[in-house]
C-alpha atoms as a PDB file:
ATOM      1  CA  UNK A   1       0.000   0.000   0.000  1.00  0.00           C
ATOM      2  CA  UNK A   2       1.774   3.302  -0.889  1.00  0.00           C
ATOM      3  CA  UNK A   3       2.104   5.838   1.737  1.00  0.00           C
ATOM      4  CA  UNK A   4       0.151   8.320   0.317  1.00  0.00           C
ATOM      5  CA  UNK A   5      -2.854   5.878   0.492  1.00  0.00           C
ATOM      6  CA  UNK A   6      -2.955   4.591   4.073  1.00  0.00           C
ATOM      7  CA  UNK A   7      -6.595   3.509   6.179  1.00  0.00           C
ATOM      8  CA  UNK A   8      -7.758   6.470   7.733  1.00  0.00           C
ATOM      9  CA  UNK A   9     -10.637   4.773  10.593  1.00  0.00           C
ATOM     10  CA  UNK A  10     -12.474   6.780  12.811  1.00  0.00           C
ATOM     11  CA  UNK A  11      -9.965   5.447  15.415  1.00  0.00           C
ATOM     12  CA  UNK A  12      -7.020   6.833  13.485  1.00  0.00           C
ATOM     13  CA  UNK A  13      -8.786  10.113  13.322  1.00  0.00           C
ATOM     14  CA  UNK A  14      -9.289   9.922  17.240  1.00  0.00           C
ATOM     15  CA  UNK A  15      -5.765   9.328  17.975  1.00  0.00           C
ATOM     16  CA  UNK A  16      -4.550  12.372  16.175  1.00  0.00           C
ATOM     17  CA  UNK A  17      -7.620  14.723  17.268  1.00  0.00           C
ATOM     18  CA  UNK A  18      -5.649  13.375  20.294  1.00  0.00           C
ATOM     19  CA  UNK A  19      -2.646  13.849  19.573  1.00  0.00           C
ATOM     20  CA  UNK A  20      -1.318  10.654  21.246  1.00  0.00           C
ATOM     21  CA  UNK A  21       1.893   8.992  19.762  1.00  0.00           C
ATOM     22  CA  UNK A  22       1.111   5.803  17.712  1.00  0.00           C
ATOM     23  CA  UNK A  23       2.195   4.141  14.651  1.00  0.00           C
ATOM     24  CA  UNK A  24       0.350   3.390  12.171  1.00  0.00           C
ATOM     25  CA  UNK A  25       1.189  -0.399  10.686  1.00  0.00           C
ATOM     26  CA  UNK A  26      -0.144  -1.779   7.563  1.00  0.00           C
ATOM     27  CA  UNK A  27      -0.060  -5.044   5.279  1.00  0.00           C
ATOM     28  CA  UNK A  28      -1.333  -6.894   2.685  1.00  0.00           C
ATOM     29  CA  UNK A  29      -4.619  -8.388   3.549  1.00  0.00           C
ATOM     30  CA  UNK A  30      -5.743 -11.813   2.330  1.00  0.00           C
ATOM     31  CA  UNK A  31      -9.120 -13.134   2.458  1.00  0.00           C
ATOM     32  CA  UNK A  32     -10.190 -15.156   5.544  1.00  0.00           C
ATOM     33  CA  UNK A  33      -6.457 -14.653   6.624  1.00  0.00           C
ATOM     34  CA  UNK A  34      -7.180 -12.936  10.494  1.00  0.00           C
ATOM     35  CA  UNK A  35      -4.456 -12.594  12.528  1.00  0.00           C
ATOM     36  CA  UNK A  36      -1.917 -15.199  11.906  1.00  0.00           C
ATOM     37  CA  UNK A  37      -1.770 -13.396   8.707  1.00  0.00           C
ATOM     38  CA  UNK A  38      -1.553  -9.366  10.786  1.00  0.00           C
ATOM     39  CA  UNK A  39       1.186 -11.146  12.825  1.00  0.00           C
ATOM     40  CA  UNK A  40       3.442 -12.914  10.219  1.00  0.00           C
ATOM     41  CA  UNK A  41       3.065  -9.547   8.071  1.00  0.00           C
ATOM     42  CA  UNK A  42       3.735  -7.329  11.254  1.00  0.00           C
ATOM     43  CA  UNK A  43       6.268  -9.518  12.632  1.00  0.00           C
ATOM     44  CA  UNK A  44       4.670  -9.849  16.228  1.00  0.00           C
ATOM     45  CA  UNK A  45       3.235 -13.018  18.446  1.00  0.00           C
ATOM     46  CA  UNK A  46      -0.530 -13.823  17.599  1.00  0.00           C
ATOM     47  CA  UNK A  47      -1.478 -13.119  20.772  1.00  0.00           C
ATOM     48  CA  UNK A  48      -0.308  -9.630  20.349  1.00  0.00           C
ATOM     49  CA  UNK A  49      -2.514  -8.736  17.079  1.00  0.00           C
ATOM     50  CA  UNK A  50      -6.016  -7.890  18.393  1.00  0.00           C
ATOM     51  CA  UNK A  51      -9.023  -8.439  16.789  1.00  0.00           C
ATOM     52  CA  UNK A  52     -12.193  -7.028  16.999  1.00  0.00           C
ATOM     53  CA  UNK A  53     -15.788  -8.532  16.457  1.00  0.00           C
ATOM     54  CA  UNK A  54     -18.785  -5.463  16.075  1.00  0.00           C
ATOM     55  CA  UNK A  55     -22.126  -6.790  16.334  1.00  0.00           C
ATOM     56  CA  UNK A  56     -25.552  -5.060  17.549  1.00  0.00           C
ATOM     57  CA  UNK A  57     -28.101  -5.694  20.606  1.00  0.00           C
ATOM     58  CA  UNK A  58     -31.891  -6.522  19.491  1.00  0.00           C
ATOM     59  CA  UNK A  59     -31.743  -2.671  20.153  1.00  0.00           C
ATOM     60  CA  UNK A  60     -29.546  -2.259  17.369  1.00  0.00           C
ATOM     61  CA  UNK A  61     -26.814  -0.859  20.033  1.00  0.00           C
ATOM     62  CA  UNK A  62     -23.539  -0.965  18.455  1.00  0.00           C
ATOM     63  CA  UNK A  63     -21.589  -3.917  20.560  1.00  0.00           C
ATOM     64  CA  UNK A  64     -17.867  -4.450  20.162  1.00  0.00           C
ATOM     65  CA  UNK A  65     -15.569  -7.007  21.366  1.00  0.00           C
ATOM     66  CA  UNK A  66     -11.677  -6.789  21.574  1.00  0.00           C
ATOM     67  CA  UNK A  67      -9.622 -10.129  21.618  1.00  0.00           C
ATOM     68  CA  UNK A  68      -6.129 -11.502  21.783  1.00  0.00           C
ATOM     69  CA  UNK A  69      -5.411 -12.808  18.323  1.00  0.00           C
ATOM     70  CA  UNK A  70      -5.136 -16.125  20.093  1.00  0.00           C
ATOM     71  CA  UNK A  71      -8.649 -16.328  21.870  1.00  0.00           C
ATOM     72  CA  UNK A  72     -11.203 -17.839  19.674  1.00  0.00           C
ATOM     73  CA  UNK A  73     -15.010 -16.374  20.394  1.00  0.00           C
ATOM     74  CA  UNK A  74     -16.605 -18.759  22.938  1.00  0.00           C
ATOM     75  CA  UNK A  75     -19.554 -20.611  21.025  1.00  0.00           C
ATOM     76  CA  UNK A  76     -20.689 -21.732  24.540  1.00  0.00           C
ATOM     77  CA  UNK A  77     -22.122 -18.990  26.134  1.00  0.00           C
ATOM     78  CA  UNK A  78     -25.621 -17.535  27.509  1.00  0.00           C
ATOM     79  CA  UNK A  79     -28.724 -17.410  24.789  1.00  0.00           C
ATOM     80  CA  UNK A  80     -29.024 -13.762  25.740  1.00  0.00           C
ATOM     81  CA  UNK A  81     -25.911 -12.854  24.413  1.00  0.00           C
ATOM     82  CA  UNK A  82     -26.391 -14.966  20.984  1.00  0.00           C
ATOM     83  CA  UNK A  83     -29.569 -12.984  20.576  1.00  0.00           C
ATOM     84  CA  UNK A  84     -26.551 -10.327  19.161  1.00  0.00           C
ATOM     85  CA  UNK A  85     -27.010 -10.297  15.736  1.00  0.00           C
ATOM     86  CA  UNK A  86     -23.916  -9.625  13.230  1.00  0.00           C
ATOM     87  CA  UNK A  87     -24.005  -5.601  11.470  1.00  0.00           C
ATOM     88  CA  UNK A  88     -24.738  -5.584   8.473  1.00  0.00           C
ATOM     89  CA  UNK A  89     -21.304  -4.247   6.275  1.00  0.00           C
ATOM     90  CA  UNK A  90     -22.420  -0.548   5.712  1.00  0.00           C
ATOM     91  CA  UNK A  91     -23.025  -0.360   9.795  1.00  0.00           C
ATOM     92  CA  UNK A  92     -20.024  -2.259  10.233  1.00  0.00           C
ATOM     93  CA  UNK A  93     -17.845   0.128   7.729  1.00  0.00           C
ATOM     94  CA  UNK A  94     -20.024   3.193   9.804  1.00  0.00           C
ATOM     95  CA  UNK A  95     -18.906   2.282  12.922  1.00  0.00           C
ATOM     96  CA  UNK A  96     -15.026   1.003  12.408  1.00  0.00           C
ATOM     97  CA  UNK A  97     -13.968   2.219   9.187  1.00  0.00           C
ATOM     98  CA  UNK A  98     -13.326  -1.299   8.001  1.00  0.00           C
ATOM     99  CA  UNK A  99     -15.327  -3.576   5.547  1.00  0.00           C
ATOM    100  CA  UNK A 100     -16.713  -7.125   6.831  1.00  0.00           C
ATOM    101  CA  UNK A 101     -14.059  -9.553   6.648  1.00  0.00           C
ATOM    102  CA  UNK A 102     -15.815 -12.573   8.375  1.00  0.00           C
END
């Protein structure tokens, strides 16, 4: 990705509204790759890369849920929180800046 043309999110645009120090990282994506692709292209342990899952309440509440590249999303878990229902892309891309890559 050329320079010129890096992701700008809504959390990028945060951190320098901010000003907080951070670097921004980038690499090549690749379908269904999630992140032992981000940490063999960044060079980092798995459990480093973080991912995040954005789903909605029956509310339609934005929900979002930060994980260690390592943890896999327990399928075991209470009804009520399964009643979550995955946003749609154009919510998805609304809310993070990034397209559906489940």
């Amino acid at each position: 990705m050329p320079k010129d043309k890096l992701p700008i999110t809504q959390a990028v645009r945060m951190l320098k509204e901010k000003e907080a120090t951070f670097t921004l990282r980038t690499y090549k994506y690749e379908d269904k790759g999630g992140t032992p692709v981000a940490s063999r292209e960044l060079g980092v342990p798995e459990h480093q890369v973080i991912k995040t899952l954005v789903m909605e309440d029956e509310r339609k509440n934005p929900l979002l849920i930060l994980m260690h590249g390592t943890t896999r999303f327990p399928r075991k878990i209470s009804p009520e929180f399964w009643a979550q229902k995955a946003l749609s892309p154009a919510i998805q891309k609304q809310l993070s800046g990034t397209r559906d890559t489940w």
